[in-house]
N, C-alpha and C. Protein backbone atom coordinates (compact mmCIF):
# COMPACT_ATOMS: atom_id res chain seq x y z
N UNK A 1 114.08 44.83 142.40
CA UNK A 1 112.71 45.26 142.58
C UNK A 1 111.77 44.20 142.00
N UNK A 2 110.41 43.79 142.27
CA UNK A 2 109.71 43.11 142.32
C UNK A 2 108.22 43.87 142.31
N UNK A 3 107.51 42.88 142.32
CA UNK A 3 105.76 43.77 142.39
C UNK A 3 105.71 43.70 143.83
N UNK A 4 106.45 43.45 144.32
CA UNK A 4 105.90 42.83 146.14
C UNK A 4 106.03 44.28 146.34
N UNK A 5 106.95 44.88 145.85
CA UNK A 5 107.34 46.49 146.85
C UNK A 5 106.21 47.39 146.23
N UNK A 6 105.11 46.87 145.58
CA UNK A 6 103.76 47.98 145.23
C UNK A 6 103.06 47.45 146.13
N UNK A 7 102.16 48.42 146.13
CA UNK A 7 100.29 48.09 147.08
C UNK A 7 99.70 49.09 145.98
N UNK A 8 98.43 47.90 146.42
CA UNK A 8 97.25 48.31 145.21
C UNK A 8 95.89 48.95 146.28
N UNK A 9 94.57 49.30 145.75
CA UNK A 9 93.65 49.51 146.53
C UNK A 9 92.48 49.02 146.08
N UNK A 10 91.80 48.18 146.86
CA UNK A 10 90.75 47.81 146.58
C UNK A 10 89.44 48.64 146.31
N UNK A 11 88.44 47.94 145.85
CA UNK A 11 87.27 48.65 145.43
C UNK A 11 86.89 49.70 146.57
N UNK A 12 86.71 49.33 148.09
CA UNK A 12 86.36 49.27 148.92
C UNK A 12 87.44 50.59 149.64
N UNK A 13 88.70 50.99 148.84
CA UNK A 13 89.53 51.78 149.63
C UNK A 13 90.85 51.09 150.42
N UNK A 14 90.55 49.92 150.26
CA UNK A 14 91.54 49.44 151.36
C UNK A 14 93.31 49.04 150.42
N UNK A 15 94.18 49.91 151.42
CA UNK A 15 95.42 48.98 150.90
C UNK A 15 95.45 47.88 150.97
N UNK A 16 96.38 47.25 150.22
CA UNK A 16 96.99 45.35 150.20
C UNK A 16 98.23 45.43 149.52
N UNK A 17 99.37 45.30 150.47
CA UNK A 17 100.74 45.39 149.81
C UNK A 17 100.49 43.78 149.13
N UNK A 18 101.03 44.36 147.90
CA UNK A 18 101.03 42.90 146.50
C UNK A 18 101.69 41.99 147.19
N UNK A 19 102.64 42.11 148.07
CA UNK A 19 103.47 41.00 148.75
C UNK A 19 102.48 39.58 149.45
N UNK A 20 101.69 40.15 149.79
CA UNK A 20 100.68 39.05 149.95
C UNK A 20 100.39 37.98 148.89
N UNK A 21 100.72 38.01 147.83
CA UNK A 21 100.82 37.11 146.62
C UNK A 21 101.89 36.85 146.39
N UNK A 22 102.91 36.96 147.43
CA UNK A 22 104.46 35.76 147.24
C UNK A 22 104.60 34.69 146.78
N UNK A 23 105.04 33.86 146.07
CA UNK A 23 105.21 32.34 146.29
C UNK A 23 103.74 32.01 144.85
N UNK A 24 102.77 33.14 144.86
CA UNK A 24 102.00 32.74 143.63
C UNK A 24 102.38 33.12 142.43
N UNK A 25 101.81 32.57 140.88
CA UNK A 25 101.99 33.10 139.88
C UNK A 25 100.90 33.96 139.65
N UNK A 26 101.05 35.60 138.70
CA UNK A 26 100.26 36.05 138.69
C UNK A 26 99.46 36.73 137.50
N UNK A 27 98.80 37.21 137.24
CA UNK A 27 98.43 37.29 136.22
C UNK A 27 97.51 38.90 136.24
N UNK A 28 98.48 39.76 135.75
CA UNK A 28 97.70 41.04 135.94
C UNK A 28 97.43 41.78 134.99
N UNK A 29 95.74 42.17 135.33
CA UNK A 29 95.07 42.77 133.93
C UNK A 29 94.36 43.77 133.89
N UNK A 30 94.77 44.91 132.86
CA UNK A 30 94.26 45.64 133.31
C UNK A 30 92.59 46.05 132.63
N UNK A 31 91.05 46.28 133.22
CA UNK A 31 90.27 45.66 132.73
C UNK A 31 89.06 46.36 132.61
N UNK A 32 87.91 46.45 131.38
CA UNK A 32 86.72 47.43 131.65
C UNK A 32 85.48 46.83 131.14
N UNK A 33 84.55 47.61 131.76
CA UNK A 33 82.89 46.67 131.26
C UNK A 33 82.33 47.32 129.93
N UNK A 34 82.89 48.06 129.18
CA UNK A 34 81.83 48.30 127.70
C UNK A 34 83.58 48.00 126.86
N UNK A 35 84.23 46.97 126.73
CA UNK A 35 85.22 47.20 125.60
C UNK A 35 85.07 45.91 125.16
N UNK A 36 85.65 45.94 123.63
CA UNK A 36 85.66 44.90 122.81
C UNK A 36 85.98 43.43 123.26
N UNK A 37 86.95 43.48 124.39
CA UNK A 37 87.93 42.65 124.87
C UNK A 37 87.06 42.05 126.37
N UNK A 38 86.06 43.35 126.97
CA UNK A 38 85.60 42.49 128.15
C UNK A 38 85.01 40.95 128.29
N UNK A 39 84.70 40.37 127.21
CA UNK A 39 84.23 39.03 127.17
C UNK A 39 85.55 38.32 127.81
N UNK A 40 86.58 38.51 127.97
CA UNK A 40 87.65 38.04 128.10
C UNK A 40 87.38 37.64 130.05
N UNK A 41 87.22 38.23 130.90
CA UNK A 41 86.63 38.39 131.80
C UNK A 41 86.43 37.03 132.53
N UNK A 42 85.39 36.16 131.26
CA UNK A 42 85.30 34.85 131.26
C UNK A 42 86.52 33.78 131.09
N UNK A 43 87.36 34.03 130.22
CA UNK A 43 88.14 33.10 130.16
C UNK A 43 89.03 33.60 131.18
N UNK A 44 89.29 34.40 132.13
CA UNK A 44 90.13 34.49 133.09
C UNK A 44 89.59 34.13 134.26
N UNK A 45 88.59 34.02 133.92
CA UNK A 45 87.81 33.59 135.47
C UNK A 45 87.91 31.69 135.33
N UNK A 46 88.13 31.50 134.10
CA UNK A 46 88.24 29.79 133.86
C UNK A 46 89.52 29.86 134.26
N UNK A 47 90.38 30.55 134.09
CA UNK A 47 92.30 30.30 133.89
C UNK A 47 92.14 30.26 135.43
N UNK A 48 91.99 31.35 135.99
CA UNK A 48 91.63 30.78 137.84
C UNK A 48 90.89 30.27 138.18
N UNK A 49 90.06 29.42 138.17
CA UNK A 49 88.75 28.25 138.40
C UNK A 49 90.02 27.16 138.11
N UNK A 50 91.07 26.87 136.82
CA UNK A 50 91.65 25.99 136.59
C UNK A 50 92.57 25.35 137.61
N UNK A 51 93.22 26.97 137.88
CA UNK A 51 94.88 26.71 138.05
C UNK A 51 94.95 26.73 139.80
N UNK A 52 93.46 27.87 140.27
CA UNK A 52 94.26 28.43 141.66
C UNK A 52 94.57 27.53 142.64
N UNK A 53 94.13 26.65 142.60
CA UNK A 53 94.49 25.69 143.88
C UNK A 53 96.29 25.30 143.50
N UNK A 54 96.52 25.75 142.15
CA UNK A 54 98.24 25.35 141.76
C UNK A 54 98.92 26.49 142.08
N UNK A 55 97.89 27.70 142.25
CA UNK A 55 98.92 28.86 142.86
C UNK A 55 98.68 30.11 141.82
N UNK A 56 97.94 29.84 140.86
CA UNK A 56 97.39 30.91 139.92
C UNK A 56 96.76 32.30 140.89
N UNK A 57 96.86 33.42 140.91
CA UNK A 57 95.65 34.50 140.71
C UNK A 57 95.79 35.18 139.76
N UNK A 58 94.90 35.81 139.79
CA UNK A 58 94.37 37.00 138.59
C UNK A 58 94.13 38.27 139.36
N UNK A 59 94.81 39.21 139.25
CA UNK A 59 94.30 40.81 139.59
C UNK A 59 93.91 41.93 138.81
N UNK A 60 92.96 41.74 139.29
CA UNK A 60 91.96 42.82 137.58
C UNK A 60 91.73 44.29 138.03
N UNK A 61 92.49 45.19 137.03
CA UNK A 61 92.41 46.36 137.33
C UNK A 61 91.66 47.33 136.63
N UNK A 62 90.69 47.60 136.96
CA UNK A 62 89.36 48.12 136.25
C UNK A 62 90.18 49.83 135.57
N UNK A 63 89.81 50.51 134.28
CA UNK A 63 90.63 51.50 133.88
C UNK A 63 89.56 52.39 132.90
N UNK A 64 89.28 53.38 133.32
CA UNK A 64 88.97 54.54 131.85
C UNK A 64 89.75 55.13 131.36
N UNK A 65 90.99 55.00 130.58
CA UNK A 65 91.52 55.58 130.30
C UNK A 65 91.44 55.48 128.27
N UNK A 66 90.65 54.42 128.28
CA UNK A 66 90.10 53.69 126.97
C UNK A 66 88.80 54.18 126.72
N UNK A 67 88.78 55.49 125.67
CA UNK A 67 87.09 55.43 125.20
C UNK A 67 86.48 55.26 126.41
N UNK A 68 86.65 55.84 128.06
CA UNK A 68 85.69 55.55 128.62
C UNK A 68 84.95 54.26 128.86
N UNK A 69 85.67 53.37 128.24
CA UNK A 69 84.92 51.96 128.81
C UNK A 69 84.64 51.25 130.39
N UNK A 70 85.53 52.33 131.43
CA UNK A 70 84.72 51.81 132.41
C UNK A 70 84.59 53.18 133.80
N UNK A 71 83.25 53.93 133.27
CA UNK A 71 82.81 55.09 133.50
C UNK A 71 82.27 55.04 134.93
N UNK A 72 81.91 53.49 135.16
CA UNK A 72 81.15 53.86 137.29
C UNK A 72 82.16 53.91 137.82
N UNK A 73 81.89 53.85 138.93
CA UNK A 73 82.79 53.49 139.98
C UNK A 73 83.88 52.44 140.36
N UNK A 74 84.21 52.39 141.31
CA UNK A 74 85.48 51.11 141.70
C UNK A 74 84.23 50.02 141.72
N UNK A 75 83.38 50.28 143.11
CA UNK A 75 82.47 49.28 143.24
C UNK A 75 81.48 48.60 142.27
N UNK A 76 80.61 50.17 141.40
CA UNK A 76 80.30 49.19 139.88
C UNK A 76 80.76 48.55 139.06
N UNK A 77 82.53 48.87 138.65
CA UNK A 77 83.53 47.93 138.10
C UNK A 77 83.72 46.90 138.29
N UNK A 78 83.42 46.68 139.33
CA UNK A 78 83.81 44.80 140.44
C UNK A 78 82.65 44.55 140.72
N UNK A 79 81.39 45.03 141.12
CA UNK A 79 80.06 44.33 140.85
C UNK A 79 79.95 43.88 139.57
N UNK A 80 80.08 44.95 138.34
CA UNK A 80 79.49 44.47 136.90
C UNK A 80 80.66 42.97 136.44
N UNK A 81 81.61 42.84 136.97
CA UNK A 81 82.46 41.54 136.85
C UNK A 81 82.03 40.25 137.37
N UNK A 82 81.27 40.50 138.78
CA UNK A 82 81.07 39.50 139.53
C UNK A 82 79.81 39.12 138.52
N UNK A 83 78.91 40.04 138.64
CA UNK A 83 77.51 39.70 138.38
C UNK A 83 77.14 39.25 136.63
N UNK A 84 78.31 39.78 135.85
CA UNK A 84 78.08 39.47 134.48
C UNK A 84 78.73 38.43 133.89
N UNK A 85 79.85 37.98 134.90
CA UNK A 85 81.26 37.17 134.46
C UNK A 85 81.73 36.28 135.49
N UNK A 86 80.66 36.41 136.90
CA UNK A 86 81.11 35.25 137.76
C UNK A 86 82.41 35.67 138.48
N UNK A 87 82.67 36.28 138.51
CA UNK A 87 84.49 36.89 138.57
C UNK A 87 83.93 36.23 140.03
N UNK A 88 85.26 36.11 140.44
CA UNK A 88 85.62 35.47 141.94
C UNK A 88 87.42 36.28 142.18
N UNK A 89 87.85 36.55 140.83
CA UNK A 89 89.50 36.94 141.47
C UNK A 89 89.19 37.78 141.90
N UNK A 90 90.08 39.14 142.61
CA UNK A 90 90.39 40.23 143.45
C UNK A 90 90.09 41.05 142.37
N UNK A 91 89.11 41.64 142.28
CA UNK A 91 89.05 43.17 141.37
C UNK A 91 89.68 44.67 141.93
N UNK A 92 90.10 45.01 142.02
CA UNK A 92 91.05 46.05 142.52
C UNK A 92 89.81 47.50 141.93
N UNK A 93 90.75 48.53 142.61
CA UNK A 93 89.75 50.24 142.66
C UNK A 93 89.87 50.46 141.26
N UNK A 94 89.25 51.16 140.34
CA UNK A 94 90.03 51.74 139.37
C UNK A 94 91.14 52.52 139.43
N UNK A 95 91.79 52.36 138.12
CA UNK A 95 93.33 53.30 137.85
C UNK A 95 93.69 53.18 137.24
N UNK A 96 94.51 54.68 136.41
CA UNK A 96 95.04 54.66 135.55
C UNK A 96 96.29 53.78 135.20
N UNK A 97 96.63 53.12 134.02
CA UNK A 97 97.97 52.68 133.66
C UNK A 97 98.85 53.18 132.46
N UNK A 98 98.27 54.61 132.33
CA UNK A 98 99.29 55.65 131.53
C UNK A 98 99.70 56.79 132.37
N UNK A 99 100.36 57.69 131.83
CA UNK A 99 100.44 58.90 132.25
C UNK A 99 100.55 59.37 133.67
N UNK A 100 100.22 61.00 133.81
CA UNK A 100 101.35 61.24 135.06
C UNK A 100 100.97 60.70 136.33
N UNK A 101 99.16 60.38 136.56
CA UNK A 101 98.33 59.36 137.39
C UNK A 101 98.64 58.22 137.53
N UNK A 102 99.10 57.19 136.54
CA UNK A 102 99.05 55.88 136.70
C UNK A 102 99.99 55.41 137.77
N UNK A 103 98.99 53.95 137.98
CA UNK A 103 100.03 53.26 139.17
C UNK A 103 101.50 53.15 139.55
N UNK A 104 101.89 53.38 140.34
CA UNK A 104 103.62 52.96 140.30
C UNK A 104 103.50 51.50 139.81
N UNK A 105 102.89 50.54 139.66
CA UNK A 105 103.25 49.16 139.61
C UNK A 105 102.58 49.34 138.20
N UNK A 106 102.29 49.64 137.71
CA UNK A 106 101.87 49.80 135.89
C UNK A 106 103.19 50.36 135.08
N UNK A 107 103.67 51.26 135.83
CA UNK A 107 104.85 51.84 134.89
C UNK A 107 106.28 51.08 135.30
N UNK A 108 106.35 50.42 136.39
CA UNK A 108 107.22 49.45 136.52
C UNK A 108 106.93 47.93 135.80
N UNK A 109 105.87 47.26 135.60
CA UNK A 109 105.42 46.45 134.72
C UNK A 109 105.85 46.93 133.02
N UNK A 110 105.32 47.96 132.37
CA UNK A 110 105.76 48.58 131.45
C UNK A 110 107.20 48.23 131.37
N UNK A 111 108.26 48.87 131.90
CA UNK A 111 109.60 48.73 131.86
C UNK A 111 110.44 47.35 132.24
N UNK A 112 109.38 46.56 132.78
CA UNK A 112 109.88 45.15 133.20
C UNK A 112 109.53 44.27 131.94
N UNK A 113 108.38 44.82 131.39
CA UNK A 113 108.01 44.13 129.93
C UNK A 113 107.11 45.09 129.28
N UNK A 114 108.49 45.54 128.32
CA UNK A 114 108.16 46.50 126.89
C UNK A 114 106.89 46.09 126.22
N UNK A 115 106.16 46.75 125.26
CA UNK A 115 105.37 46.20 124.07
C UNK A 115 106.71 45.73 122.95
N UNK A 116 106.01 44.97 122.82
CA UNK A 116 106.84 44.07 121.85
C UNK A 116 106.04 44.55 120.20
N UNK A 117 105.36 45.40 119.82
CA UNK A 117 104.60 45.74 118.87
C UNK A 117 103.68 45.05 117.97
N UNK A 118 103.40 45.84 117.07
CA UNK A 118 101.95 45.06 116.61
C UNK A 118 102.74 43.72 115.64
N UNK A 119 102.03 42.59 115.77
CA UNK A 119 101.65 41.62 114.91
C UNK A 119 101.07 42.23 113.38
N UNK A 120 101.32 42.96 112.16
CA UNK A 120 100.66 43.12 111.21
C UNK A 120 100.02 42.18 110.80
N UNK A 121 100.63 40.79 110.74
CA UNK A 121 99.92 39.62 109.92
C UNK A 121 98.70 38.87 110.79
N UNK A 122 98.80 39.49 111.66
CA UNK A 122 97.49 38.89 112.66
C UNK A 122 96.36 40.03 112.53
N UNK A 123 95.60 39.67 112.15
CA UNK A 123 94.14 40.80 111.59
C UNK A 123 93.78 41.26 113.05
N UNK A 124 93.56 40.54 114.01
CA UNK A 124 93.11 41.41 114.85
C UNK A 124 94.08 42.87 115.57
N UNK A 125 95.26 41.76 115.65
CA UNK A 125 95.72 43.33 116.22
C UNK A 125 96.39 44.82 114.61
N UNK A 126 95.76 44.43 113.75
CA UNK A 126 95.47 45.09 112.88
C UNK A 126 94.44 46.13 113.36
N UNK A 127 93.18 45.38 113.32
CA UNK A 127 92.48 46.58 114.14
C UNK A 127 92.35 46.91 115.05
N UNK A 128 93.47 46.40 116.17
CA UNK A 128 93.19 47.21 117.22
C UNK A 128 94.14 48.46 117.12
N UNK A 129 95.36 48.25 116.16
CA UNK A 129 96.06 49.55 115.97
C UNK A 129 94.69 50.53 115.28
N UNK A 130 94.33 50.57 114.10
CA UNK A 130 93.67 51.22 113.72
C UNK A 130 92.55 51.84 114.57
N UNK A 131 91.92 51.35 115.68
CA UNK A 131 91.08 51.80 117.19
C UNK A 131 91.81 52.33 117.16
N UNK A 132 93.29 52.31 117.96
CA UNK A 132 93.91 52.63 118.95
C UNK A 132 94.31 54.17 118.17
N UNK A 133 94.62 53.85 116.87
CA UNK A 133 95.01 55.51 116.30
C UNK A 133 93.85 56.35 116.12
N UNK A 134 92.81 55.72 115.97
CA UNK A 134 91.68 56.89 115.85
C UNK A 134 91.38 57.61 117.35
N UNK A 135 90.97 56.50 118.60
CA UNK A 135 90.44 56.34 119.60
C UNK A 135 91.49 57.32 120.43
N UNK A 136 92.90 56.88 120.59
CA UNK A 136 93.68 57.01 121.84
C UNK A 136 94.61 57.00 120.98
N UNK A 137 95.35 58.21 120.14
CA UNK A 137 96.77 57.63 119.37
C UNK A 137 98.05 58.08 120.29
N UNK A 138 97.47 58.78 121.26
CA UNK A 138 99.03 59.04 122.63
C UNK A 138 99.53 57.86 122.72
N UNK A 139 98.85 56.67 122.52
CA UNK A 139 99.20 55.86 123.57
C UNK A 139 99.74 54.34 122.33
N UNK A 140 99.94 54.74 121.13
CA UNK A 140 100.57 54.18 120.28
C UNK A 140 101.91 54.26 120.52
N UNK A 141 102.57 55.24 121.22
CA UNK A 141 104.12 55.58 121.28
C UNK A 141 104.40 54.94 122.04
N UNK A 142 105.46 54.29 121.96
CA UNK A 142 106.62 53.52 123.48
C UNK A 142 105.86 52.38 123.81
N UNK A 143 106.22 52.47 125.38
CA UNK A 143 105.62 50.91 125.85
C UNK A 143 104.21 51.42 126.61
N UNK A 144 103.61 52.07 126.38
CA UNK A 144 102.37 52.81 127.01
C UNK A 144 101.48 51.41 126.91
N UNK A 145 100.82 51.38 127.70
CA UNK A 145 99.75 50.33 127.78
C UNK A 145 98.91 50.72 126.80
N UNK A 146 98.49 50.06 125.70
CA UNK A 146 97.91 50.28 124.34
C UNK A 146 96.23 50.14 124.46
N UNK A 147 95.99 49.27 125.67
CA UNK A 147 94.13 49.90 125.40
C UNK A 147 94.02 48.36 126.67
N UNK A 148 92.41 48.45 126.95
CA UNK A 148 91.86 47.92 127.90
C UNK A 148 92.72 45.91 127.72
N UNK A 149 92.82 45.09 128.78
CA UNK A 149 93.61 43.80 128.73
C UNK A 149 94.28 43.34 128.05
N UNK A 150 95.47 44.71 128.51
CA UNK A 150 97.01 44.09 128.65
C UNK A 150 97.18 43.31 129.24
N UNK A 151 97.53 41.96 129.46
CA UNK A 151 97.80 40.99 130.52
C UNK A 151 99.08 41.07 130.92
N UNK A 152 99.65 40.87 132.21
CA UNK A 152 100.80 40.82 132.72
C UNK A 152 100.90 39.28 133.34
N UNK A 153 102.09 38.44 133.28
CA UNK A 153 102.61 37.10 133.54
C UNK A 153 103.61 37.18 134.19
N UNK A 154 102.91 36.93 135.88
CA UNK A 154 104.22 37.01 136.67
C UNK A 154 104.94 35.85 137.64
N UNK A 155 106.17 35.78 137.76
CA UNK A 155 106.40 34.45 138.22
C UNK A 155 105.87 34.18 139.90
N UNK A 156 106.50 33.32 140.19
CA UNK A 156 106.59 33.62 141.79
C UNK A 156 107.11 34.11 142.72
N UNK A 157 108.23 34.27 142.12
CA UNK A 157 109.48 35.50 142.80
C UNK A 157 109.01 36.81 142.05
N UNK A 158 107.66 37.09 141.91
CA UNK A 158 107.50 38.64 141.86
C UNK A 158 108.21 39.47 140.63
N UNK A 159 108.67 37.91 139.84
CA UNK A 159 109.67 38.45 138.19
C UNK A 159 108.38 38.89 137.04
N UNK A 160 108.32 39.76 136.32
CA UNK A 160 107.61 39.79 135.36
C UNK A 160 108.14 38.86 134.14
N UNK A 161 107.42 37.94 133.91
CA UNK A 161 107.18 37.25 132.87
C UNK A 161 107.30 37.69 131.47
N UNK A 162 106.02 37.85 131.29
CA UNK A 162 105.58 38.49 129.62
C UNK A 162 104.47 39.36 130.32
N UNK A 163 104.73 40.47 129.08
CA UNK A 163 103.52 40.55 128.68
C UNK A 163 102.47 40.50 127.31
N UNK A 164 101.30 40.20 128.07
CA UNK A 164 100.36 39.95 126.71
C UNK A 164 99.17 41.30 126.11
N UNK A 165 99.17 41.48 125.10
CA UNK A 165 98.31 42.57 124.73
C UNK A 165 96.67 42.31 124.51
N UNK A 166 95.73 43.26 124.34
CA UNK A 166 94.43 42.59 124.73
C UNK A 166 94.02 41.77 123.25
N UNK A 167 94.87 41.70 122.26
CA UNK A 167 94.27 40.71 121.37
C UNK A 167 94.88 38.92 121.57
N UNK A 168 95.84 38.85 122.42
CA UNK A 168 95.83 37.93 123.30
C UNK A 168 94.70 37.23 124.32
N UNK A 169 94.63 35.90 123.49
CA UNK A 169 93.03 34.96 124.01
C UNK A 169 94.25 34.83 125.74
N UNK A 170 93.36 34.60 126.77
CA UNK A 170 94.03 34.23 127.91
C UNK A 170 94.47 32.79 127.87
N UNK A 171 93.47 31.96 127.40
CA UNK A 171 94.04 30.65 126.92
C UNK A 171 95.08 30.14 126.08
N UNK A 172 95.87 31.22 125.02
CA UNK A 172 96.45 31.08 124.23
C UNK A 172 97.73 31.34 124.86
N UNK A 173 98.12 31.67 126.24
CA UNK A 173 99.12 30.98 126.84
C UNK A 173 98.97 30.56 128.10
N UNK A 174 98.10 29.08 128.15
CA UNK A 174 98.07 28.61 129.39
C UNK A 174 99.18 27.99 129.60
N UNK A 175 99.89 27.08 128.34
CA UNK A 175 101.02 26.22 128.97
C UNK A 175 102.06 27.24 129.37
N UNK A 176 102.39 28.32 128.95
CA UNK A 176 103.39 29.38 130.15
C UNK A 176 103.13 29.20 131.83
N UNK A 177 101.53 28.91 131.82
CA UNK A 177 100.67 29.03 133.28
C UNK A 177 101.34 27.88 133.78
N UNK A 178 100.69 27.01 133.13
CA UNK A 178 101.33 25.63 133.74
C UNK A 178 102.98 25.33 134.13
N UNK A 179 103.69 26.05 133.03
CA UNK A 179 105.06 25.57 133.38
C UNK A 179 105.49 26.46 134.16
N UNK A 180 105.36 27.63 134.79
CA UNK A 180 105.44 28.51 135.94
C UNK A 180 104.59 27.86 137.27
N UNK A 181 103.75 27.27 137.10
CA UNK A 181 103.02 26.77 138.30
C UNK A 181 103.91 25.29 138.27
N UNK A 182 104.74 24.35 137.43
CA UNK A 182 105.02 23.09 137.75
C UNK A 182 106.14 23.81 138.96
């Protein structure tokens, strides 16, 4: 199994079996406009400005499932990206990536790449546990997607890579990017 055998839906309603991104590396995130982490937005829109002509995309999956951080619509989710952050990758509909709603390709990502748990000695994801237990503590257990840009790193054969949690800079693993794109 692979991501090729999911389809996602765009802002707009429309299917797109993921298979259409064969042969690229990918980079999937899941993403909202009032959270700590949306500045991030920017540096993913540089990581594809960098790479895509090497075969990079980015698929950004807009989510309230965090404090409500992204409360409009599919279409205000992917307007407020374009218009605040330049976004140019594929912004996808909103959706969940927990629980009994979430995507089939979120809970297969999950199981293709566990949370690897918190960093204590790294202060930030210090506080993002401490958010995460006040805010959302369901979602401290297991490999649950822990809060708004989780990043997912996928090869070109549709292998999940890594994954990265949202106190992960996107830049702070470009050379993975690069040596999957050589």
């Amino acid at each position: 199994m692979s991501i090729y055998d999911y389809t996602a839906t765009k802002a707009n309603g429309e299917q797109v079996p993921l298979s259409i991104y064969k042969g690229k590396v990918l980079l999937i995130v899941n993403t909202a406009s009032k959270c700590t982490f949306t500045p991030q937005l920017e540096d993913l829109q540089k990581l594809y400005n960098q790479y895509r002509d090497a075969g990079l995309m980015v698929l950004g999956f807009p989510c309230n499932q965090f404090a409500n951080q992204e409360p409009g619509s599919s279409e205000e989710a992917s307007a407020f990206c374009q218009l605040n952050y330049g976004v140019t990758f594929p912004v996808f509909a909103k959706a969940d990536v927990n629980g009994e709603q979430q995507l089939p390709l979120f809970r297969y990502l999950k199981q293709a790449a566990p949370f690897r748990g918190f960093d204590e000695s790294n202060g930030s994801e210090r506080l993002l546990k401490m958010m995460i237990a006040d805010k959302a503590p369901e979602f401290l257990i297991g490999d649950a997607i822990k809060w708004n840009f989780t990043k997912f790193l996928i090869g070109r054969s549709g292998e999940v890579i890594r994954r990265y949690e949202p106190s992960d800079d996107p830049f702070s693993f470009a050379a993975e990017i690069e040596k999957l794109l050589a």
